[in-house]
Protein backbone atom coordinates (compact mmCIF):
# COMPACT_ATOMS: atom_id res chain seq x y z
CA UNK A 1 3.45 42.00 155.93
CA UNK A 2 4.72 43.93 158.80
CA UNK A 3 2.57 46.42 160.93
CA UNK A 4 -0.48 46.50 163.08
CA UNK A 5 -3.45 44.46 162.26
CA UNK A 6 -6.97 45.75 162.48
CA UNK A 7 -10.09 44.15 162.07
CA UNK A 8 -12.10 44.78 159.04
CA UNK A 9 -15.79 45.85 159.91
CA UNK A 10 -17.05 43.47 157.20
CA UNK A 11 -14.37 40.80 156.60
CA UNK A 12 -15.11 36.76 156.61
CA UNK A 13 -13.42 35.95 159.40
CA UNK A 14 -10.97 32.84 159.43
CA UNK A 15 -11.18 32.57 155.73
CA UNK A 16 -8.05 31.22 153.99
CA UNK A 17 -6.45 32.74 151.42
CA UNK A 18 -7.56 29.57 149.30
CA UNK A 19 -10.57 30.14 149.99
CA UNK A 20 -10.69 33.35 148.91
CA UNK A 21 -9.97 32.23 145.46
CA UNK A 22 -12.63 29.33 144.93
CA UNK A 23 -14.10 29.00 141.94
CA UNK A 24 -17.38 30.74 140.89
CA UNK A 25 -20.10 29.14 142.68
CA UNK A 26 -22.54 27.29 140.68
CA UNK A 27 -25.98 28.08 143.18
CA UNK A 28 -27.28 31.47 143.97
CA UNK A 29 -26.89 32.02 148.31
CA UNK A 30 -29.03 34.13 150.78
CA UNK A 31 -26.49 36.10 152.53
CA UNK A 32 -28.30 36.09 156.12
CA UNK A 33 -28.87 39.04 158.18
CA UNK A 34 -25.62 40.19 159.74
CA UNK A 35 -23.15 38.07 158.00
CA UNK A 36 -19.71 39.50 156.86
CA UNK A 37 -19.45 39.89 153.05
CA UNK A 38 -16.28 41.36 152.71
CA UNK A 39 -13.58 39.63 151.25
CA UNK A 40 -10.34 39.93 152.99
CA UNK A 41 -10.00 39.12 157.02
CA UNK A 42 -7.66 41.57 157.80
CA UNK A 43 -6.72 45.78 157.38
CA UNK A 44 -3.12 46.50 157.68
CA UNK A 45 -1.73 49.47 158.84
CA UNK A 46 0.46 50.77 157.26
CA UNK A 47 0.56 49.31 154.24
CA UNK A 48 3.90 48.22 153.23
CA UNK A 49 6.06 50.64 151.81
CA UNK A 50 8.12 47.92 149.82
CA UNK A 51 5.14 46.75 148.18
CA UNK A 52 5.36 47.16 144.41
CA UNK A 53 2.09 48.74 141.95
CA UNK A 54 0.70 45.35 140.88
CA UNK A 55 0.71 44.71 137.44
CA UNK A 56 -3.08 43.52 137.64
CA UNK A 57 -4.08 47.14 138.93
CA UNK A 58 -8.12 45.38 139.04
CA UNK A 59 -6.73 42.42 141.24
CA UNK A 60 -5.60 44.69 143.93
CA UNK A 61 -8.66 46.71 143.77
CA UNK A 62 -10.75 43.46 143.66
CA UNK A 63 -10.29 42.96 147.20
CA UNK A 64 -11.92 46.16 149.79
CA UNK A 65 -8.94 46.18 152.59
CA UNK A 66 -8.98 50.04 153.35
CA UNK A 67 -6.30 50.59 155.81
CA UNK A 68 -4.92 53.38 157.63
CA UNK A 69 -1.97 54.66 155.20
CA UNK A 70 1.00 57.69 156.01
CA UNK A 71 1.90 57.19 152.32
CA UNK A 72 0.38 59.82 150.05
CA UNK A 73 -0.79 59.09 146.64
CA UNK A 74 1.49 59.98 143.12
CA UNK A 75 2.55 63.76 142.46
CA UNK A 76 -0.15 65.63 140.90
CA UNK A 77 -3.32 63.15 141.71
CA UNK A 78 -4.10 64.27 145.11
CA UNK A 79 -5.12 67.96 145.80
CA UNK A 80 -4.56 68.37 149.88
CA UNK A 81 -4.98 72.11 149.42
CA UNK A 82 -8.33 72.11 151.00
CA UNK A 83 -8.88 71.62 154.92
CA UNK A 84 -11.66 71.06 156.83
CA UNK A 85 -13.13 74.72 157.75
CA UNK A 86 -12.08 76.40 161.13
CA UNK A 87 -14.24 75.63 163.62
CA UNK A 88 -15.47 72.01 162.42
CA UNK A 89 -15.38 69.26 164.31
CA UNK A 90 -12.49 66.76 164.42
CA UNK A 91 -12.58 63.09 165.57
CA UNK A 92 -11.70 62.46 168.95
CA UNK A 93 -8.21 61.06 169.25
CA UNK A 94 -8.16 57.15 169.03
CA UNK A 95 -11.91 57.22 167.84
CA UNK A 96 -13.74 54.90 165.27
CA UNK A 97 -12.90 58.10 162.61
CA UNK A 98 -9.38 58.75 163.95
CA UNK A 99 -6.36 58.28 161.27
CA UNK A 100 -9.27 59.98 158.26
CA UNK A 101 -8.07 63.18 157.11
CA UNK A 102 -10.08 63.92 154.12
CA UNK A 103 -12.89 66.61 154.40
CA UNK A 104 -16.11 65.57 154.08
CA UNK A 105 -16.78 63.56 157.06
CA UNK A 106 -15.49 66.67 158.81
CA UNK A 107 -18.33 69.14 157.26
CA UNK A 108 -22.06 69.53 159.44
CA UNK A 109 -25.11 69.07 157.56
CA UNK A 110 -26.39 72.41 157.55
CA UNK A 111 -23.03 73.83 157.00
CA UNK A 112 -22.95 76.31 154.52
CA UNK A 113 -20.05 75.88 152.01
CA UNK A 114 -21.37 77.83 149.01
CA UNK A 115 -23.67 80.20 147.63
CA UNK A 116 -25.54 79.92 144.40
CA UNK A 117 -26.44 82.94 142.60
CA UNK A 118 -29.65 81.45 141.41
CA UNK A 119 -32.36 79.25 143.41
CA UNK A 120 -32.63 75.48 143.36
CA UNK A 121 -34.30 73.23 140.65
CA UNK A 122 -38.30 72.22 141.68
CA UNK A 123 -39.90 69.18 141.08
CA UNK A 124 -42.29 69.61 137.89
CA UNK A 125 -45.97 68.53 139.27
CA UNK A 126 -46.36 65.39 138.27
CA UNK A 127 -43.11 64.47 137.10
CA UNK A 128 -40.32 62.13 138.87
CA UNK A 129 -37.79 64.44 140.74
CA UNK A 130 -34.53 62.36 139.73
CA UNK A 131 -35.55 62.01 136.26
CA UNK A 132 -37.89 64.56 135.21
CA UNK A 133 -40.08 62.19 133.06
CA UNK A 134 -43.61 61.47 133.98
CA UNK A 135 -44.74 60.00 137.21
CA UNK A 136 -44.26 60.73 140.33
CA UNK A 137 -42.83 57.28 142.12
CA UNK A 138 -43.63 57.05 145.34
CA UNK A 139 -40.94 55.99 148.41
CA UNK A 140 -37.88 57.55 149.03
CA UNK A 141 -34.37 56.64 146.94
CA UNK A 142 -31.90 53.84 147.29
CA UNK A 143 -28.59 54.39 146.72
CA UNK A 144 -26.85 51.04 145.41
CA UNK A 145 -22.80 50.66 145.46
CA UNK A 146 -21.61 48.85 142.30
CA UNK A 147 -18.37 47.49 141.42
CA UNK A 148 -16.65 48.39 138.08
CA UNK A 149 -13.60 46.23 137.97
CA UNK A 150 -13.79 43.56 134.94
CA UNK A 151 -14.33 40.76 137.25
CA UNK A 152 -18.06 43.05 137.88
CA UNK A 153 -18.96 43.62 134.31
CA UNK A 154 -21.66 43.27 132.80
CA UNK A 155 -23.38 44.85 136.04
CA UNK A 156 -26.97 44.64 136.64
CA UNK A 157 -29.40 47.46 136.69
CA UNK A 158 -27.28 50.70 135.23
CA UNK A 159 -30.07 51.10 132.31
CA UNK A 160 -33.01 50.70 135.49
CA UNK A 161 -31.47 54.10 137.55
CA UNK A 162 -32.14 57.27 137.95
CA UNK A 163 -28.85 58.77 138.36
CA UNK A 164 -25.42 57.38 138.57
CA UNK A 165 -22.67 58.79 140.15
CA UNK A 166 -19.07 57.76 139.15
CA UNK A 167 -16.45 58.04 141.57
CA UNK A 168 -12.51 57.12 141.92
CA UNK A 169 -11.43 54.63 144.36
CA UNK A 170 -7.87 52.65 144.57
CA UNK A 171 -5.66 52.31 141.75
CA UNK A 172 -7.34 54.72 139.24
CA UNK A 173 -10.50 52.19 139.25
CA UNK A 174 -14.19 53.81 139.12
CA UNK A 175 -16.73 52.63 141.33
CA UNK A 176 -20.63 53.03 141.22
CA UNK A 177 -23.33 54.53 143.46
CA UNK A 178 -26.33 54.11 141.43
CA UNK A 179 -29.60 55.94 142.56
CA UNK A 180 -33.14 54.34 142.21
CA UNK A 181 -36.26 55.87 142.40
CA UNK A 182 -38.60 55.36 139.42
CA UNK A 183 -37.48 51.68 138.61
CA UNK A 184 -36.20 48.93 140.87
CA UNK A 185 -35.27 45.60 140.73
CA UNK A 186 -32.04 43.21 141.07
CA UNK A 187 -28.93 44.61 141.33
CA UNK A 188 -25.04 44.29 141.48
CA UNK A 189 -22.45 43.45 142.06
CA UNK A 190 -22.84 45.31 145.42
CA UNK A 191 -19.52 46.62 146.59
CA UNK A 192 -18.09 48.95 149.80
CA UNK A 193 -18.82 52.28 150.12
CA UNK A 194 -16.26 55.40 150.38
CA UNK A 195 -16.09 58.89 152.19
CA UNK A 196 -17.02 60.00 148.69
CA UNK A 197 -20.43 59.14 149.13
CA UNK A 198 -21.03 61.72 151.80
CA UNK A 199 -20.56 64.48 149.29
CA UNK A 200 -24.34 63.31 148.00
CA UNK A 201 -26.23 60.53 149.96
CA UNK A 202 -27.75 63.64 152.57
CA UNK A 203 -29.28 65.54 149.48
CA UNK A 204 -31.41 62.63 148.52
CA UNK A 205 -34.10 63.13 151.19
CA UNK A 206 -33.92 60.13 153.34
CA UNK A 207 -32.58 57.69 150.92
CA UNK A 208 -31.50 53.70 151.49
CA UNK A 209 -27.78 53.06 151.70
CA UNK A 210 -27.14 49.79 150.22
CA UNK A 211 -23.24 48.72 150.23
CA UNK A 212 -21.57 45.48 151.23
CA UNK A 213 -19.90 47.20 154.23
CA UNK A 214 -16.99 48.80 154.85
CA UNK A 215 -13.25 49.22 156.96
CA UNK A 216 -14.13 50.56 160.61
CA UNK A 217 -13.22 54.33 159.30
CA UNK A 218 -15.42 54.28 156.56
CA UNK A 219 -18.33 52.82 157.68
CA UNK A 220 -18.11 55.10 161.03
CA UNK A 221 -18.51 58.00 158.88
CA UNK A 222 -21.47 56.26 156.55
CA UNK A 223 -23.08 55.32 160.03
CA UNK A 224 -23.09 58.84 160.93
CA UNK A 225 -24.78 60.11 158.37
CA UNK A 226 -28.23 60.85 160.06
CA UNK A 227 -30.92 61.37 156.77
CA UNK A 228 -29.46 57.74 155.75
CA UNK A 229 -31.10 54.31 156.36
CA UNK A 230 -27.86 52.28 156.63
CA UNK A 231 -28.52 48.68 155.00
CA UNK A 232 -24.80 47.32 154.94
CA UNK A 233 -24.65 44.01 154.22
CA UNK A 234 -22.19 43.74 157.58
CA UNK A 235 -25.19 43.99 159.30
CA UNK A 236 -28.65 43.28 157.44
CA UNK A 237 -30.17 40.92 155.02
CA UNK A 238 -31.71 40.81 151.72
CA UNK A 239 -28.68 40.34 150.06
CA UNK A 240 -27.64 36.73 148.04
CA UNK A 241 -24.36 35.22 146.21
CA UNK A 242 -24.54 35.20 142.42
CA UNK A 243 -24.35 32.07 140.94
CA UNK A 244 -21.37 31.68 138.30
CA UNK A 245 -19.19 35.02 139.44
CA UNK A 246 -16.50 35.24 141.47
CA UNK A 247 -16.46 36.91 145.12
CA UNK A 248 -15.75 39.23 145.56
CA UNK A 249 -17.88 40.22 142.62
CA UNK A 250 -21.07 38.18 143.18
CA UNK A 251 -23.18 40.34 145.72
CA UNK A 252 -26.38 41.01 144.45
CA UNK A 253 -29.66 42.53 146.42
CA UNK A 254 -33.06 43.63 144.81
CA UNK A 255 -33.46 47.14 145.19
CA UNK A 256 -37.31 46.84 146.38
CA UNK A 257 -36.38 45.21 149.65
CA UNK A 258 -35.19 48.22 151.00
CA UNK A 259 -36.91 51.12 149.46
CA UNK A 260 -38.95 51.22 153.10
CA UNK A 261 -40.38 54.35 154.21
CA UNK A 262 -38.56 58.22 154.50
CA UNK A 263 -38.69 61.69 152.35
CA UNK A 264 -38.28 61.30 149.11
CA UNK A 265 -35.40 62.75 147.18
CA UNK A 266 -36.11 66.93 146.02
CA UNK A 267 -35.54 68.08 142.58
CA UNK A 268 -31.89 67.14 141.47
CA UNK A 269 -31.91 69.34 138.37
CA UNK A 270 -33.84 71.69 135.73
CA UNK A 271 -35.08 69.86 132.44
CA UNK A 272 -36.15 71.62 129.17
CA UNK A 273 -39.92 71.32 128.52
CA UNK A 274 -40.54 68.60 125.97
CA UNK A 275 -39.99 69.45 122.57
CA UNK A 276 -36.94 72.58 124.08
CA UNK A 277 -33.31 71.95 122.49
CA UNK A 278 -30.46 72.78 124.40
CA UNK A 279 -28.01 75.86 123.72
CA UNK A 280 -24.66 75.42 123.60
CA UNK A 281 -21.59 73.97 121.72
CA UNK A 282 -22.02 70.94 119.39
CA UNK A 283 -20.57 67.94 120.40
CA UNK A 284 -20.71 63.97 119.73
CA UNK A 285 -18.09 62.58 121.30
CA UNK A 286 -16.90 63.01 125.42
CA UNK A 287 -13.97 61.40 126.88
CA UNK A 288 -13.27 61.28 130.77
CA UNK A 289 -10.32 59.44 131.96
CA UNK A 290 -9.07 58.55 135.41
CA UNK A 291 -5.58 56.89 135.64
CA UNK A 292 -7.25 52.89 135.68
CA UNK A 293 -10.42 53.86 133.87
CA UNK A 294 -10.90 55.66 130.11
CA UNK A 295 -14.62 56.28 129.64
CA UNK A 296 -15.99 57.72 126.29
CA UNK A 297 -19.72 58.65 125.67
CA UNK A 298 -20.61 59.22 122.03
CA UNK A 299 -24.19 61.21 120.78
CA UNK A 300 -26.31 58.65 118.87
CA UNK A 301 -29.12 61.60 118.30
CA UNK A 302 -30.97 60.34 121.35
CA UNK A 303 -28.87 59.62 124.07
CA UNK A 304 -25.37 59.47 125.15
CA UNK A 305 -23.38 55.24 124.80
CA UNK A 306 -21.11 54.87 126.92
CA UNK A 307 -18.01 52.55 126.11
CA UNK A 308 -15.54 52.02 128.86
CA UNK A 309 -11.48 50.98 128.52
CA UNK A 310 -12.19 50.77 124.21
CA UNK A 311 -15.26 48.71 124.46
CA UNK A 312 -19.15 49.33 124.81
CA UNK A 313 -19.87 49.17 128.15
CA UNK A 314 -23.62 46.92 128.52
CA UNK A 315 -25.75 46.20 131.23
CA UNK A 316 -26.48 42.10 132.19
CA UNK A 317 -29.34 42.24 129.85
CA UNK A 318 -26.75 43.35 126.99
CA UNK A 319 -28.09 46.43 126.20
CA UNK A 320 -25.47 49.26 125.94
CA UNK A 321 -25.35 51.23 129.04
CA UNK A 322 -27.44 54.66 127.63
CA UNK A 323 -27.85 58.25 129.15
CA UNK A 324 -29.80 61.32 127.97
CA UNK A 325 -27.23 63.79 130.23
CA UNK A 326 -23.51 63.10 131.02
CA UNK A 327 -22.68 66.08 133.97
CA UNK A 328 -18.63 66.26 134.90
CA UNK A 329 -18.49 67.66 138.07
CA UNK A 330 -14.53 68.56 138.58
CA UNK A 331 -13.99 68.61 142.40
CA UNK A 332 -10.91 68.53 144.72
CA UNK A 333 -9.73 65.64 145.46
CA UNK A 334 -7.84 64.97 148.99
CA UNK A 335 -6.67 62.01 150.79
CA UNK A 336 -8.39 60.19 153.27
CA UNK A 337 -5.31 59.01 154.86
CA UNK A 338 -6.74 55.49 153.80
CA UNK A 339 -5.18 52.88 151.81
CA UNK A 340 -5.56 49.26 150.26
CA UNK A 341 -2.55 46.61 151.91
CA UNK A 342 -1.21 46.56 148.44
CA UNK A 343 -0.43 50.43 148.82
CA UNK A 344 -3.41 52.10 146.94
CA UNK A 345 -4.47 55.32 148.20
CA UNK A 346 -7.92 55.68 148.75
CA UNK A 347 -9.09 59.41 147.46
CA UNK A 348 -11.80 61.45 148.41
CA UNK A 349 -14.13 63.97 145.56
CA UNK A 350 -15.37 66.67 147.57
CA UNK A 351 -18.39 67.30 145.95
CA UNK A 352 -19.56 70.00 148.29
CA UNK A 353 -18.73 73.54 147.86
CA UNK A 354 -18.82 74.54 144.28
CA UNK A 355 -16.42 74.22 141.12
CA UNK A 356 -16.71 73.49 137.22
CA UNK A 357 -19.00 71.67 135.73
CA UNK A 358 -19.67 70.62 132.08
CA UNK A 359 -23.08 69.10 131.12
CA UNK A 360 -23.63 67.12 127.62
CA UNK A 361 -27.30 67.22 126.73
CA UNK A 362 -29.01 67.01 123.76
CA UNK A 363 -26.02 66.55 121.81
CA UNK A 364 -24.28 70.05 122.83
CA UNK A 365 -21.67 70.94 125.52
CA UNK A 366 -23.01 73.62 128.35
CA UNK A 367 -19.96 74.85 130.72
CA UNK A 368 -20.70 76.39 134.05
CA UNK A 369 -20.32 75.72 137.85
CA UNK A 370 -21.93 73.51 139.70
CA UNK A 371 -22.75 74.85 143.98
CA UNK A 372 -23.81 72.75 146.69
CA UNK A 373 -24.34 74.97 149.24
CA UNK A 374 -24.19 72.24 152.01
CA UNK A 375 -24.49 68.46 151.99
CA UNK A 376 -28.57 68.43 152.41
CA UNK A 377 -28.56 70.24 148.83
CA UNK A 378 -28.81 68.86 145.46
CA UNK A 379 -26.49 70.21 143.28
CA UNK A 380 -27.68 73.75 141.26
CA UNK A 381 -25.83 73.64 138.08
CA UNK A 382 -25.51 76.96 136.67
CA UNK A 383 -24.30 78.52 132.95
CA UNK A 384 -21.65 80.78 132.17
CA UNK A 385 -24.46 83.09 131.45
CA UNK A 386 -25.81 82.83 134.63
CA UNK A 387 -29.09 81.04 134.06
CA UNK A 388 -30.19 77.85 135.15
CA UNK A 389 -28.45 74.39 133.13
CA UNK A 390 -31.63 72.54 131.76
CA UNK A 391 -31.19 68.96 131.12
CA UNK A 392 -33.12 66.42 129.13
CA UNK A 393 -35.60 64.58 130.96
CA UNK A 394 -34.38 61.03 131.61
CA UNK A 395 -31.28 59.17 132.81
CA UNK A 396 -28.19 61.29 134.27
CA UNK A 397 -24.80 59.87 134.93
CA UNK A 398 -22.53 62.05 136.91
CA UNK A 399 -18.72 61.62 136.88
CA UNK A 400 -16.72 63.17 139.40
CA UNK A 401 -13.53 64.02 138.59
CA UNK A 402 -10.47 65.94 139.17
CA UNK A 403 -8.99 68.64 136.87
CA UNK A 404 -7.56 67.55 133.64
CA UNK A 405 -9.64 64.61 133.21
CA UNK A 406 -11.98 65.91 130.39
CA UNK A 407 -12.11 65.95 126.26
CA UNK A 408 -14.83 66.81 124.31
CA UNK A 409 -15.10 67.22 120.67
């Protein structure tokens, strides 16, 4: 392929192509501290305009060569309405961040970019702030990047989080940063992160980053992030090969090795008081679809299932993944100027700000807006009405999408 080559921040050097296809390995290996765990040796830039969609959509997106990209994604997936806000700073030309053009790595911490009309959620006394259920761990969060293509499934450790946030990355394809507070243990696969994360890694107090690295752009902006204890995988141990999966699918870490020490994460949302229903409009069944992935959660009468591309979706101990609250957060979405060498377009959800939001709890559907008044700030989810969304106390998954991408009935 023609253009300029870059180095990836987290590649396996010299690897062959061959080698990048071996067979599943058959013992579980320590990946030692500052070992590459990427997959592919080289970024190219740009990516070839002749290139073809490949037919495998999850084969391109198996492999995490972010590039530099002048192409722009299909009509009507990428809103580049938005801009970074006048006066906020820019990369220097020719710098680690230079050739990103999405938004959030552009936004200051303290930078106000909404206003709520009501106040924040609290932590109840004695309750977990993520989860709102009793206890009150102790430690600050890790965040934990998980892969969704089929090679990753079934993942380990969806059922053991807090929160999960889904989130677009090339080729349609959803990708996983799940947060752990109140549980941890062994999880994966681990996969790269995105400028995406930025939009909600700073409102988690001073939580653990834990991805398996990243292209030079990306993991520039990640690096910058200053509330977040950066444990890539690039550059830190505690992180082994999965025996019997393929790479790149196979990274696995335990979540306890890097929970360390830091502020713990505030209040993310309200909850009900036990034994409180919800108010709002009756629904069972909730579809959200991005172009590579068609998730659908269904209302058992305690929880939301979640079934993914027509089939249940279940965690490595085969239970079916399980939420009490599904919250659809529609954001713009811009480019990043980033794409895959197979001529994916890496977008960006720019969770920051403020914008619709639709919240399944309890078996009812509550429309309102979410605001995140700057990147330190949780989310404040608030009702047509004007008061306060309360969820039910347990597991939250969020999906961030675009507009368009949500059915209910």
């Amino acid at each position: 392929m023609a253009g300029l080559v870059i180095a990836a921040g987290c590649s396996n050097a010299g690897e062959t192509a061959s080698e990048r296809q071996a067979p599943a390995e058959t013992t579980t290996s320590t990946i030692a501290s500052g070992e590459p765990t990427n997959d592919l040796d080289e970024l190219v830039y740009p990516p070839d305009p002749a290139l073809e969609i490949p037919a495998d959509l999850e084969l391109a997106f198996a492999d995490d060569d972010v590039a530099d990209s002048t192409e722009t994604t299909p009509s009507g997936s990428i809103d580049s309405t938005p801009r970074p806000p006048v006066g906020a700073p820019t990369p220097a030309e020719g710098g680690s961040t230079a050739g990103y053009v999405g938004l959030l790595g552009f936004y200051t911490l303290d930078q106000v970019l909404a206003t709520s009309p009501i106040d924040a959620p609290i932590t109840i006394p004695g309750a977990a702030p993520l989860t709102g259920l009793p206890g009150a761990p102790a430690g600050p969060a890790v965040v934990v990047k998980i892969d969704n293509s089929s090679k990753a499934r079934p993942q380990a450790g969806l059922n053991a989080a807090d929160v999960v946030i889904e989130e677009e990355v090339e080729w349609g394809i959803t990708r996983f940063a799940a947060i752990f507070h109140s549980e941890h243990q062994a999880v994966g696969p681990v996969r790269s992160g995105r400028s995406t994360d930025i939009s909600f890694l700073s409102s988690l107090g001073q939580p653990a980053l834990v991805y398996s690295g990243a292209n030079d752009i990306f993991d520039a902006l990640l690096l910058d992030q200053e509330r977040v204890r950066n444990f890539s995988a690039a550059r830190n141990g505690g992180y082994w090969r999965q025996s019997g999966r393929r790479a790149p699918s196979n990274l696995f870490a335990d979540t306890t090795s890097f929970v360390g020490s830091g502020d713990q994460p505030p209040a993310w949302f309200a909850f009900r008081a036990p034994g409180v229903g919800a108010t709002g409009t009756a629904t069972s069944d909730v579809r959200v679809n991005w172009p590579s992935t068609a998730v659908r959660w269904q209302w058992d009468g305690t929880g939301w299932a979640r079934t993914q591309n027509g089939s249940a979706h279940v965690d490595a101990d085969g239970v079916q993944v399980i939420a009490a609250n599904v919250v659809v957060a529609e954001t713009a979405v811009v480019d990043t100027g980033l794409g895959d060498s197979a001529g994916g377009n890496v977008p960006e959800y720019v969770w920051a700000g403020s914008g619709p939001v639709t919240v399944f709890t309890d078996g009812q559907r509550i429309d309102g807006t979410w605001y995140r008044e700057t990147l330190g700030d949780p989310a404040i989810l608030v009702a047509s009405d004007g008061t306060a969304i309360e969820l039910t106390p347990g597991r939250t998954w969020i999906e961030l999408v675009g507009p368009g991408a949500l059915s209910s009935s």
